[in-house]
Protein backbone atom coordinates (compact mmCIF):
# COMPACT_ATOMS: atom_id res chain seq x y z
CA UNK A 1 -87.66 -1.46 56.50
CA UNK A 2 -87.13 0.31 59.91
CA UNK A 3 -88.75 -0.69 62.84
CA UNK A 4 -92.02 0.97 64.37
CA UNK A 5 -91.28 2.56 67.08
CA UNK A 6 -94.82 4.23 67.88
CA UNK A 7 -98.37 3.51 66.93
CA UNK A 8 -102.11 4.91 67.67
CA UNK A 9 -101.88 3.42 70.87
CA UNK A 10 -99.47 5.80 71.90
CA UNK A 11 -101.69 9.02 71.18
CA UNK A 12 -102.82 10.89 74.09
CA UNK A 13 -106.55 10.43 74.63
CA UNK A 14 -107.16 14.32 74.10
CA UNK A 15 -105.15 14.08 71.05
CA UNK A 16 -107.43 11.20 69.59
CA UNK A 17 -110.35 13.62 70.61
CA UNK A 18 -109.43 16.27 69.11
CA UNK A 19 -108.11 14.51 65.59
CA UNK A 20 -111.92 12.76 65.66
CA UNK A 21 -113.73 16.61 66.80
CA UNK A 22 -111.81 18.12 63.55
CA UNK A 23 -112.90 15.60 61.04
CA UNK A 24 -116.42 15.77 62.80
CA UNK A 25 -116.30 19.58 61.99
CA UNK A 26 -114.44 19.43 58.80
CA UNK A 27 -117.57 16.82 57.46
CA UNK A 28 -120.41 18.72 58.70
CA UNK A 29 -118.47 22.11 57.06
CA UNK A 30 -118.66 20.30 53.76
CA UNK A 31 -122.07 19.05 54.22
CA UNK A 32 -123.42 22.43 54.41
CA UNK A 33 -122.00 23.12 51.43
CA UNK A 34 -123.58 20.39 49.72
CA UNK A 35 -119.90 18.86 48.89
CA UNK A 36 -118.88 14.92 49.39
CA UNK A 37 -115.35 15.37 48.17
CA UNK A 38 -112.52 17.89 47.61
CA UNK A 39 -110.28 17.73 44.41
CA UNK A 40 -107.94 20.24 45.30
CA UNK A 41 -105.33 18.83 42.71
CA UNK A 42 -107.05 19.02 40.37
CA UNK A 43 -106.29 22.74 40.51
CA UNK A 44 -102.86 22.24 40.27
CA UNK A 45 -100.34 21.39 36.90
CA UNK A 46 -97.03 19.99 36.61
CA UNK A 47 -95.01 21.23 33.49
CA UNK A 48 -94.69 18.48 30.55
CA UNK A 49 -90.65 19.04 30.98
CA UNK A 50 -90.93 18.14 34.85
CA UNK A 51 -93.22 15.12 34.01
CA UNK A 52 -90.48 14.19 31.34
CA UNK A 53 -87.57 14.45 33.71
CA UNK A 54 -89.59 12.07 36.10
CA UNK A 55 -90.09 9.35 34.04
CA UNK A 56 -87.21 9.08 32.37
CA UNK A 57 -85.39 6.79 35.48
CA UNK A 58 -88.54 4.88 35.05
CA UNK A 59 -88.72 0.93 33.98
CA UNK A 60 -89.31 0.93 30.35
CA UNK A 61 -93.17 -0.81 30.85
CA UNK A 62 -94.60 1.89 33.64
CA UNK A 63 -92.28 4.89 31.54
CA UNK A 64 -94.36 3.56 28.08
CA UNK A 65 -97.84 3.93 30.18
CA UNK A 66 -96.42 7.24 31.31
CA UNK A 67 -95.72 8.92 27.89
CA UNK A 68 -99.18 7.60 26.48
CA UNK A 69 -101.02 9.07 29.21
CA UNK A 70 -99.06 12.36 28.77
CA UNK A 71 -99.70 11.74 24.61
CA UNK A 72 -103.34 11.86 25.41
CA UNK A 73 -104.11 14.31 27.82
CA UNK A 74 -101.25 16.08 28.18
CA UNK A 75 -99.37 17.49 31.13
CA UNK A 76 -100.45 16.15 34.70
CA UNK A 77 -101.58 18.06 37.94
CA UNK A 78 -99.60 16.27 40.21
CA UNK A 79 -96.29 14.33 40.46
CA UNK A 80 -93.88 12.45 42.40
CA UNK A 81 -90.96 10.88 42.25
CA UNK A 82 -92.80 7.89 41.48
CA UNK A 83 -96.63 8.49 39.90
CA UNK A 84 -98.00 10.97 37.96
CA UNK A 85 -101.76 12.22 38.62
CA UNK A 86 -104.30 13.40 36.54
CA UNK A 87 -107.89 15.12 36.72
CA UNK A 88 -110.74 15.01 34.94
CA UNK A 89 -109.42 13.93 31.58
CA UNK A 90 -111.59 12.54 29.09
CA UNK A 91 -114.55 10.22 30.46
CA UNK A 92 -112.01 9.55 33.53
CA UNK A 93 -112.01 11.23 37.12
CA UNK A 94 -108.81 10.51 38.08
CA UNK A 95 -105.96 8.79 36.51
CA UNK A 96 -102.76 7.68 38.21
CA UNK A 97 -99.37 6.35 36.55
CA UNK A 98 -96.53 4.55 39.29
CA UNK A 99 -93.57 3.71 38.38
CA UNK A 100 -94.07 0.86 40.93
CA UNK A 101 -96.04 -2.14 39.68
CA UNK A 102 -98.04 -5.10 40.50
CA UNK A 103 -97.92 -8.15 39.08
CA UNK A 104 -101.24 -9.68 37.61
CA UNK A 105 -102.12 -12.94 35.71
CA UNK A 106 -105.67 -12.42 34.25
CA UNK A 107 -106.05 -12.64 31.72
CA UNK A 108 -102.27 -13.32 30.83
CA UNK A 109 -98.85 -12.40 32.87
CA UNK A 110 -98.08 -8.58 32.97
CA UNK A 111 -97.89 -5.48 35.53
CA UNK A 112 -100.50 -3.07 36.82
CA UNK A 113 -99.43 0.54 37.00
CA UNK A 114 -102.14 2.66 35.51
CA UNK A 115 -105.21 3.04 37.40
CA UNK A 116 -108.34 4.65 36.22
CA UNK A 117 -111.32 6.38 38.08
CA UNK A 118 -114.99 6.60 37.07
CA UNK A 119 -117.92 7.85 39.42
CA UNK A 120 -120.17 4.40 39.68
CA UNK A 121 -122.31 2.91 42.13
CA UNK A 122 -122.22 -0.71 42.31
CA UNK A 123 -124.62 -2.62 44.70
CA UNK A 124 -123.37 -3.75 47.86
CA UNK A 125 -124.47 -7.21 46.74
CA UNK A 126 -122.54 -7.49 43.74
CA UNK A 127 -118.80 -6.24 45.17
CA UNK A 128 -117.84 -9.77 45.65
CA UNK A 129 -118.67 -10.55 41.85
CA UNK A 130 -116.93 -7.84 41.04
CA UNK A 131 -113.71 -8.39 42.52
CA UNK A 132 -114.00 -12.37 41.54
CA UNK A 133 -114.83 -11.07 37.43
CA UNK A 134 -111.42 -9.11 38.14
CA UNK A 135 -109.17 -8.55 41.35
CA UNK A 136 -108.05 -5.70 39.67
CA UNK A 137 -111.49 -3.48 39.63
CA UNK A 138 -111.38 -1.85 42.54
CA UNK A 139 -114.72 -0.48 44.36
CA UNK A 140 -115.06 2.94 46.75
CA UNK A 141 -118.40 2.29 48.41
CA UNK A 142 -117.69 5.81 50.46
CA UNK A 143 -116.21 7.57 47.34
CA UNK A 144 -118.61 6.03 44.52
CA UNK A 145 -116.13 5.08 42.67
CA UNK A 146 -115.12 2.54 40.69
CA UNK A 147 -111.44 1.75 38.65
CA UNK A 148 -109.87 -0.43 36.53
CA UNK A 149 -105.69 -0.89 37.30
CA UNK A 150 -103.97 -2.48 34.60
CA UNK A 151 -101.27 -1.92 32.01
CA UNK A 152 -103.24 0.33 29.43
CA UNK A 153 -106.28 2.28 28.55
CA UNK A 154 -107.47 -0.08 26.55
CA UNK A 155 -107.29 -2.93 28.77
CA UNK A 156 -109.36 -0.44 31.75
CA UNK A 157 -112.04 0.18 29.39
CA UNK A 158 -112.80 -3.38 28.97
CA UNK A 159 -112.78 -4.04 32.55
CA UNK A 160 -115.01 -1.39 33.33
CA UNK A 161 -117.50 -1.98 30.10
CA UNK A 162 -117.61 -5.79 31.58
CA UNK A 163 -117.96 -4.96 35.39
CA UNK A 164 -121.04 -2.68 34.26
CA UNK A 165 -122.39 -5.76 32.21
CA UNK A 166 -122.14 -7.68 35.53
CA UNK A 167 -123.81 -4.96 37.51
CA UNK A 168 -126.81 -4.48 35.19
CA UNK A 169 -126.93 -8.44 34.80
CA UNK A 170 -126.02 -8.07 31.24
CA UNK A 171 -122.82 -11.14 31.87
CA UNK A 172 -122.38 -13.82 34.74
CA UNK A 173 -118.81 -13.34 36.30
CA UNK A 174 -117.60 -16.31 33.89
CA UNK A 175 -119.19 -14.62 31.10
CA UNK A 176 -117.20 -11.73 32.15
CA UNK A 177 -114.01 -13.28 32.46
CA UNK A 178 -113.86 -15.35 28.98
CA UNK A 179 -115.11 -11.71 26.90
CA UNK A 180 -112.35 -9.90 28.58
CA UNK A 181 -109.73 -12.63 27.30
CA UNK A 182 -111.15 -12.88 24.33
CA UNK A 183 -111.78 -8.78 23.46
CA UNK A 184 -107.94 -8.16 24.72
CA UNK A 185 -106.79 -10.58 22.09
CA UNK A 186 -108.49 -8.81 19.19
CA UNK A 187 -107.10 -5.36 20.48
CA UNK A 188 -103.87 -6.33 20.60
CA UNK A 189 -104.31 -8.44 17.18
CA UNK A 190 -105.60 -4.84 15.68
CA UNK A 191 -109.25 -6.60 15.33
CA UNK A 192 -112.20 -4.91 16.24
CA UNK A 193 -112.68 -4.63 20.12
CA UNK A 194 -115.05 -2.17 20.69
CA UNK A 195 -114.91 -2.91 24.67
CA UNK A 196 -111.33 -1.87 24.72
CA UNK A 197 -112.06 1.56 22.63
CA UNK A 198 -114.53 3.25 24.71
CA UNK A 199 -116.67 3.06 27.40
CA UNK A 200 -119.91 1.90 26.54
CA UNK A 201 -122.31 3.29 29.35
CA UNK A 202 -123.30 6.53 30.37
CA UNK A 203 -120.68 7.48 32.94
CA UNK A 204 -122.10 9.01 36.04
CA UNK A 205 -120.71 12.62 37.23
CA UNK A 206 -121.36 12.25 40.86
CA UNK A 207 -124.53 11.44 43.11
CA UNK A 208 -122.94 7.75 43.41
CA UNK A 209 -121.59 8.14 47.24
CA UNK A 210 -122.73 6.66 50.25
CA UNK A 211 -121.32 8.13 53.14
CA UNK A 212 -122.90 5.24 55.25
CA UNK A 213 -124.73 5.87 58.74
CA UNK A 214 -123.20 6.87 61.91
CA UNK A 215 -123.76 4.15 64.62
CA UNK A 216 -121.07 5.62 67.11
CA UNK A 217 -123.19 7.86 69.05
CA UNK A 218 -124.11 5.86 71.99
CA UNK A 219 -120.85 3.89 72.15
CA UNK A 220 -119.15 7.67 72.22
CA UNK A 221 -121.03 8.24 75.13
CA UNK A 222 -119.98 5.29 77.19
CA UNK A 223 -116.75 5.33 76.16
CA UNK A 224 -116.59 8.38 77.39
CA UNK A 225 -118.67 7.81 80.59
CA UNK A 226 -116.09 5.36 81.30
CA UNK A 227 -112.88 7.60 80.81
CA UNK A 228 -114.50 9.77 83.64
CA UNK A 229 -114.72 7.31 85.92
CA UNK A 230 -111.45 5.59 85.09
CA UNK A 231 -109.81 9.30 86.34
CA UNK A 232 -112.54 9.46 89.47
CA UNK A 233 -111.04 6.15 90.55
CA UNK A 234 -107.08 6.49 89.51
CA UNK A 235 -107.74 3.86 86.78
CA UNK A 236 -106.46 6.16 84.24
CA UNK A 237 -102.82 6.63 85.63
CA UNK A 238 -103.49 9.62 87.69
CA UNK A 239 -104.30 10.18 91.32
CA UNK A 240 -108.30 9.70 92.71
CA UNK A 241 -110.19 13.21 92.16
């Protein structure tokens, strides 16, 4: 890994302003449009024979997630060398394949290299349950999101079906955790696992964002205060005014 040679410390100051003045812009744009996100990939497609050639260097576990994912819902919108993206396919907002994995021991040894997006809301309060149930369900407070990362559909589907049983109080965390062992075992048995089949809540298509408040107005305004006066004085590296 090469060294870093620069950092946001070396920006110039009218640089950072003007970086911060065209996201400002850029959010209040899409505010009056009544939008909280852009999806432009989702506009986008990859041809199956490009997504083919890409995988095929692949290791054999995040190439097998690949081709399923390509099985079911066909050609993606985006790729890389190394993931594959795809929008609005079945109940999912977003999928993602990598050919670069995790490694993950609950509930038993494998790797994590598809990742799954729903729009869901969970409460502030209940984050932390949600990442002890499983370090692998990942909440967006900004985005609304929630996703399961794992090895397979199936296995995101339970995770999600049980993090929405923790959310609505439904299962305690260790509740949770022994159900998801046990329901994974019966899938991959060929039992009935109906948590690893579907996803059993209504899914929600947007309205679960929070954008937060802004609380930077009046430390904007000294920080700025102060940049004048550092240049009055010859603080800032440049001669007294």
């Amino acid at each position: 890994m090469s060294e870093q040679t620069s950092g946001p410390g070396d920006i110039p100051t009218s640089e950072r302003m003007a970086t911060i003045a065209a996201a400002a812009a850029d959010a209040m744009g899409h505010k009056a449009k009544g939008e909280h996100e852009t999806q432009h990939g989702a506009m986008l497609a990859v041809p199956l024979a490009e997504a083919e050639r890409i995988i095929a260097g692949w290791p054999e576990a995040p190439q097998k997630g690949a081709r399923q994912m390509l099985e079911q819902y066909g050609p993606p919108n985006e790729a890389t060398p190394t993931k594959l993206f795809w929008y609005h396919r079945g109940p999912w907002k977003r999928i993602l394949v990598t050919r670069d994995v995790l490694t993950h021991n609950f509930p038993a040894p494998h790797s994590d290299y598809l990742t799954q997006w729903i729009d869901y809301k969970v409460p502030v309060e209940l984050v932390d349950a949600i990442t002890r149930y499983d370090g692998s369900c990942l909440i967006d407070r900004t985005a609304g999101e929630a996703a399961a990362r794992c090895d397979s559909e199936a296995a995101n589907m339970i995770t999600l079906n049980l993090m929405h049983d923790i959310v609505t109080g439904a299962k305690t965390v260790e509740q949770a955790r022994a159900v998801y062992a046990e329901n994974m075992a019966a899938y991959m048995m060929g039992r009935s696992a109906p948590l690893a089949e579907r996803l059993l809540f209504e899914v929600p298509q947007g309205g679960t964002e929070d954008p937060d408040e802004s609380n930077m107005g009046g430390a904007t305004v000294r920080q700025a205060a102060g940049k004048v006066k550092d240049v009055i004085t010859g603080r800032d590296g440049e001669p007294p005014r």
